[in-house]
N, C-alpha and C. Protein backbone atom coordinates (compact mmCIF):
# COMPACT_ATOMS: atom_id res chain seq x y z
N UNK A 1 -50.21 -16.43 15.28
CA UNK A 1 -50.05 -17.45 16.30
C UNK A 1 -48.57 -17.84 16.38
N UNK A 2 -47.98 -17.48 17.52
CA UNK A 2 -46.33 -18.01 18.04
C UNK A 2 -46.27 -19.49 18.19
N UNK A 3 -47.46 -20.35 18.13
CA UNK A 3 -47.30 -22.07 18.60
C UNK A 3 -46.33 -22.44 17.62
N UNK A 4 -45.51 -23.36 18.51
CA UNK A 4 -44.31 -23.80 18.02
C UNK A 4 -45.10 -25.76 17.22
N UNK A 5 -44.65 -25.88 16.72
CA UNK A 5 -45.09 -26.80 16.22
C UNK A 5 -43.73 -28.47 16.22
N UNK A 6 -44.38 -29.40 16.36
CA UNK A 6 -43.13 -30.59 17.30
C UNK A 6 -44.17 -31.47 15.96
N UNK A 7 -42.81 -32.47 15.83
CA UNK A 7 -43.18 -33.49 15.39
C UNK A 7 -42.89 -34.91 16.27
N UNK A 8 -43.69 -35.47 16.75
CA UNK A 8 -43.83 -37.17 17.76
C UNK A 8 -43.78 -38.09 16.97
N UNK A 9 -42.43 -38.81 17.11
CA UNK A 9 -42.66 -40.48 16.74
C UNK A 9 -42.17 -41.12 17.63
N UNK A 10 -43.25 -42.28 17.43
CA UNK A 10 -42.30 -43.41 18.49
C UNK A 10 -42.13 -44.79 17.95
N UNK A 11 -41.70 -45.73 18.51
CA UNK A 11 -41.18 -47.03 18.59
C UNK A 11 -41.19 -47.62 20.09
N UNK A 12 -41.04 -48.91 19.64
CA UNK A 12 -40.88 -50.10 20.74
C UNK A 12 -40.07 -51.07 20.21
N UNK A 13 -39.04 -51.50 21.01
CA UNK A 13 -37.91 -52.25 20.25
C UNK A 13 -37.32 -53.20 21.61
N UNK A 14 -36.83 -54.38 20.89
CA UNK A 14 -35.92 -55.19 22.19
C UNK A 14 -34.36 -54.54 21.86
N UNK A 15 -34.20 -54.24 23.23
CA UNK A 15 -32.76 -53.95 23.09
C UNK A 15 -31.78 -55.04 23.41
N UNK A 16 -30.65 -55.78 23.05
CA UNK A 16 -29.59 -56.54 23.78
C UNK A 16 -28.34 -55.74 23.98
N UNK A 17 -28.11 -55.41 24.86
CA UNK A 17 -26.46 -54.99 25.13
C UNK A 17 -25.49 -56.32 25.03
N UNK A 18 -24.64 -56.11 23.90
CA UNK A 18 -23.53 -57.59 24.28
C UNK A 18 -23.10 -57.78 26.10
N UNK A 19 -22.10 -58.15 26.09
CA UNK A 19 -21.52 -58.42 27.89
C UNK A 19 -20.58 -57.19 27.49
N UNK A 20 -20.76 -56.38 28.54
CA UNK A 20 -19.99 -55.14 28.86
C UNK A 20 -18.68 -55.41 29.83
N UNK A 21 -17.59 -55.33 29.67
CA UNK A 21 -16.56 -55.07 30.47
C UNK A 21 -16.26 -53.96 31.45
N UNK A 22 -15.70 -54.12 32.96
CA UNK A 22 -15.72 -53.67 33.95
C UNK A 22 -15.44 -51.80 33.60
N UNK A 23 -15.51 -51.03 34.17
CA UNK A 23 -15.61 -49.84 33.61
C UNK A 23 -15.24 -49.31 32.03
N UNK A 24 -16.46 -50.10 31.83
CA UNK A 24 -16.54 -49.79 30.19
C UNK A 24 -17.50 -49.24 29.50
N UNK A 25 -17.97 -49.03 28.30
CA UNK A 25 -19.56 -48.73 27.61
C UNK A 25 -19.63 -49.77 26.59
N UNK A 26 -21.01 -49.81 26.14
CA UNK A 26 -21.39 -50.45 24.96
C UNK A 26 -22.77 -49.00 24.48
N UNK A 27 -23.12 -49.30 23.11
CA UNK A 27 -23.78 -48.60 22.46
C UNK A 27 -24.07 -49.77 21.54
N UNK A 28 -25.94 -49.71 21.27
CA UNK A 28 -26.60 -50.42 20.20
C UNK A 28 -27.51 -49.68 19.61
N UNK A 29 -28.37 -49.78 18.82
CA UNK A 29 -29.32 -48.89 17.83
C UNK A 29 -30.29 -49.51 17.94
N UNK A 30 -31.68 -49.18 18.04
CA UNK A 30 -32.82 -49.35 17.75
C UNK A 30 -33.42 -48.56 16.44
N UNK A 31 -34.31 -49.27 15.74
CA UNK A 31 -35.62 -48.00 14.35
C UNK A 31 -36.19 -47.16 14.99
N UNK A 32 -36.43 -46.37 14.75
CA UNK A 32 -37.50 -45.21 15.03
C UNK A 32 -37.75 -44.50 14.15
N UNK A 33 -38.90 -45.20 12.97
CA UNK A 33 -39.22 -44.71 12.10
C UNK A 33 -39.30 -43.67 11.37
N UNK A 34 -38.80 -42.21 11.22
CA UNK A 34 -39.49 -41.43 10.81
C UNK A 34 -38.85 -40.10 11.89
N UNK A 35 -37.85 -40.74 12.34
CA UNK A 35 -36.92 -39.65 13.56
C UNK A 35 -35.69 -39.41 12.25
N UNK A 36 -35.50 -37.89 12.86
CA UNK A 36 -34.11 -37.79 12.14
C UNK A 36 -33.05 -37.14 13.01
N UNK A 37 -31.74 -36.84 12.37
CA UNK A 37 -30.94 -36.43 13.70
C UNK A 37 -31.15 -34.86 13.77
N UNK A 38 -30.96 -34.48 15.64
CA UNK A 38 -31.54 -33.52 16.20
C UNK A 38 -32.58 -33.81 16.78
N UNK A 39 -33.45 -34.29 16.32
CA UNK A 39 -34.62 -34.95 17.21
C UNK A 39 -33.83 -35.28 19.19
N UNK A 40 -34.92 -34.98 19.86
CA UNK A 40 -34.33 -35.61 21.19
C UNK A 40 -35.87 -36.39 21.43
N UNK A 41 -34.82 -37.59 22.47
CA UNK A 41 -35.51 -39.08 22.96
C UNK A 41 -35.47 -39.20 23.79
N UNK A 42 -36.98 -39.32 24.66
CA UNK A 42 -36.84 -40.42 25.92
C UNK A 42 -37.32 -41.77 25.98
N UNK A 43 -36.97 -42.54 27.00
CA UNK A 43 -37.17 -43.67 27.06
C UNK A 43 -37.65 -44.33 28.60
N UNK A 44 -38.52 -45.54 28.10
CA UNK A 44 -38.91 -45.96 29.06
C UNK A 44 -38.57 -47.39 28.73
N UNK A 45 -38.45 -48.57 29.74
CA UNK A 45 -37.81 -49.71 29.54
C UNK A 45 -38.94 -50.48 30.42
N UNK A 46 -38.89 -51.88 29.80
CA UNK A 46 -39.76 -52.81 30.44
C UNK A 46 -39.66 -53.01 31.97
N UNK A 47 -37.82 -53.02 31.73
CA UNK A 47 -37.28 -54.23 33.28
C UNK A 47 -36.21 -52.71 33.62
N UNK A 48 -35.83 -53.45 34.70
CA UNK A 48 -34.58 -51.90 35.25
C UNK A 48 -33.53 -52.75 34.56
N UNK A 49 -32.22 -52.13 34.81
CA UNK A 49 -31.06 -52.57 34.54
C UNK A 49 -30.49 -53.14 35.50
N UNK A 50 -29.44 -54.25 35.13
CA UNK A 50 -28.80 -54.90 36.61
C UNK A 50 -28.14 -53.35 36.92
N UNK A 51 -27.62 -54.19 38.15
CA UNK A 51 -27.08 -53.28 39.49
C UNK A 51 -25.59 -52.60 38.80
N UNK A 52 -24.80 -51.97 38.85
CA UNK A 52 -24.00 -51.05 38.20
C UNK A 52 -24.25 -50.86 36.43
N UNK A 53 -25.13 -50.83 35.92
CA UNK A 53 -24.88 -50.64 34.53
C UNK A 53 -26.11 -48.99 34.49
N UNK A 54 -25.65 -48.01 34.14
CA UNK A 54 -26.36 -46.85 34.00
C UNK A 54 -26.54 -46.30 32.35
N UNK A 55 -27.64 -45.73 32.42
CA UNK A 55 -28.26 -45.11 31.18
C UNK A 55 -26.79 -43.88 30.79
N UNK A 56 -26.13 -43.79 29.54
CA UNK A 56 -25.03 -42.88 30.03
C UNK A 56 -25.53 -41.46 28.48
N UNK A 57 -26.49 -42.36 27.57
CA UNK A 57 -26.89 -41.47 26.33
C UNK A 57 -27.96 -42.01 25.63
N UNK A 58 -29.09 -41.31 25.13
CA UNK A 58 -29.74 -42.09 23.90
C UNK A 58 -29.87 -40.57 23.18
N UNK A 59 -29.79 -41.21 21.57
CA UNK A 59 -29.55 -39.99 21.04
C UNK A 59 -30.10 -40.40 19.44
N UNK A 60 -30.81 -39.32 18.55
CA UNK A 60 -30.50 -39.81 17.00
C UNK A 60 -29.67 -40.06 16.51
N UNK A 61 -29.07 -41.02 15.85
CA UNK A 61 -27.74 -40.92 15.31
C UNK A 61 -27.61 -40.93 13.78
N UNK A 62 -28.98 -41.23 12.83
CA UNK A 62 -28.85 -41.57 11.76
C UNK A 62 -30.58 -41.60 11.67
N UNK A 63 -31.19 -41.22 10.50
CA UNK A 63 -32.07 -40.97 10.51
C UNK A 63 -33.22 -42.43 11.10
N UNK A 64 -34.01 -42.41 10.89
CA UNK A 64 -34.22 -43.39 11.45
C UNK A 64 -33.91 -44.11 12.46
N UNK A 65 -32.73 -43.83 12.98
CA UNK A 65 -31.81 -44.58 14.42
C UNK A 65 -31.62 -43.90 15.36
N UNK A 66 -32.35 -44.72 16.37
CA UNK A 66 -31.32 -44.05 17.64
C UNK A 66 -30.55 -45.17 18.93
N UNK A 67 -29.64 -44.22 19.07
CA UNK A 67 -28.54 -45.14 19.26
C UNK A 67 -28.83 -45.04 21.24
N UNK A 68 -28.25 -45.79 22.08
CA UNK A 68 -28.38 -45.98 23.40
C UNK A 68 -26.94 -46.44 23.64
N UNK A 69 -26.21 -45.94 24.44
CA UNK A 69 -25.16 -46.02 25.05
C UNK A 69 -25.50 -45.85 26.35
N UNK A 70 -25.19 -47.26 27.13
CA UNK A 70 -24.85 -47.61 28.62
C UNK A 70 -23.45 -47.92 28.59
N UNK A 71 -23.12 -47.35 30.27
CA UNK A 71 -21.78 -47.92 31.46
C UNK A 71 -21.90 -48.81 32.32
N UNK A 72 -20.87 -49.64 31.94
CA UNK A 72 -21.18 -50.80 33.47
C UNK A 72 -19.63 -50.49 34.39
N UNK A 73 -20.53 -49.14 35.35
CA UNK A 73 -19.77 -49.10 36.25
C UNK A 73 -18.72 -49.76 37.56
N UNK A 74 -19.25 -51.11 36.84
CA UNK A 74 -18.41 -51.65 38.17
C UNK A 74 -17.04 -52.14 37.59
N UNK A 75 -16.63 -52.82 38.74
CA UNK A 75 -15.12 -53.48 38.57
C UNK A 75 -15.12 -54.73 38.10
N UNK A 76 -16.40 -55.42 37.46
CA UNK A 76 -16.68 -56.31 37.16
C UNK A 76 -17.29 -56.49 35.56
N UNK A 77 -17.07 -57.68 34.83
CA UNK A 77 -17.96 -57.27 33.87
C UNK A 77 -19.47 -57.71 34.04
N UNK A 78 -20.35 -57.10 33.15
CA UNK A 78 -21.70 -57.58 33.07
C UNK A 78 -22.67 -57.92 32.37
N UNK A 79 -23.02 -58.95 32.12
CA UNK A 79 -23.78 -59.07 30.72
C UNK A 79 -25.65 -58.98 31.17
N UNK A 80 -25.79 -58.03 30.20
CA UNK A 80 -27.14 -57.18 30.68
C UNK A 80 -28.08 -58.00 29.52
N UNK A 81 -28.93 -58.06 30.57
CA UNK A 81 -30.59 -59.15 29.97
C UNK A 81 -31.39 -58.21 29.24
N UNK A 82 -31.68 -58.40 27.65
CA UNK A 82 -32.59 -57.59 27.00
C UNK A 82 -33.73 -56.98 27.57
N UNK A 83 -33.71 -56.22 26.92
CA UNK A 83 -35.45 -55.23 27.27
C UNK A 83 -36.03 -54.37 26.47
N UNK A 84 -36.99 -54.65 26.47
CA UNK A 84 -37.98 -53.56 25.70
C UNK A 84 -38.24 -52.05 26.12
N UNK A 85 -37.44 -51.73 24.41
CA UNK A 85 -37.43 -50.20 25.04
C UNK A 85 -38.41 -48.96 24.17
N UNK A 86 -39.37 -48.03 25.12
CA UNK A 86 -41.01 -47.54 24.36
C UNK A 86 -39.93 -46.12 24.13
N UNK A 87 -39.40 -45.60 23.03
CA UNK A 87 -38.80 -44.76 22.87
C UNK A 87 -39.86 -43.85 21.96
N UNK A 88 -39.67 -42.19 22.25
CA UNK A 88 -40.25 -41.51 21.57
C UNK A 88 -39.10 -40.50 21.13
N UNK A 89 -39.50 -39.55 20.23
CA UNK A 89 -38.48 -38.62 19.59
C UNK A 89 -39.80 -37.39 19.35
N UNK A 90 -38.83 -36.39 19.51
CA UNK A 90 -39.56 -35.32 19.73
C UNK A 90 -38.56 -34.25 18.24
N UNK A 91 -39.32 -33.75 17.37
CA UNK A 91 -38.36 -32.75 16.68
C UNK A 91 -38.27 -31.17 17.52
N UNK A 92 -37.20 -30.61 17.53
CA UNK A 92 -36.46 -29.16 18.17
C UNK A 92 -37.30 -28.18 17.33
């Protein structure tokens, strides 16, 4: 049998981004129990994001962690309202 075999974990976590400055990034970490790095993540979020701030990475960064890096594309800064984020991790 060729079946490739995946390991699934997930989490649910509040995320806060501090206040982001006008074409800038921020990056914060959420747990995800039982993820290690290489693993890849998607995500789904409670609320959308205000208006210029975009999804720019989420990634393992440390076992157990994965990290989320947003841009707040505008010319303005923005301080982005927490949210709950249903993240899963998939092993390669």
């Amino acid at each position: 049998n060729d079946a490739a075999t995946y390991v699934a974990v997930s989490a649910i976590a509040t995320v806060g981004f501090p206040s982001i400055s006008a074409n800038s990034e921020a990056t914060v970490t959420a747990a995800i129990t039982g993820a290690s790095s290489g693993y890849s993540v998607v995500a789904g979020w409670s609320a959308a994001f205000e208006d210029g701030i975009i999804i720019k990475q989420i990634w393992i960064s440390a076992d157990d962690t994965c990290s989320i890096r947003v841009a707040n594309i505008t010319a303005s800064p923005i301080d982005p309202a927490s949210v709950t984020a249903y993240l899963i991790a998939l092993s390669n």
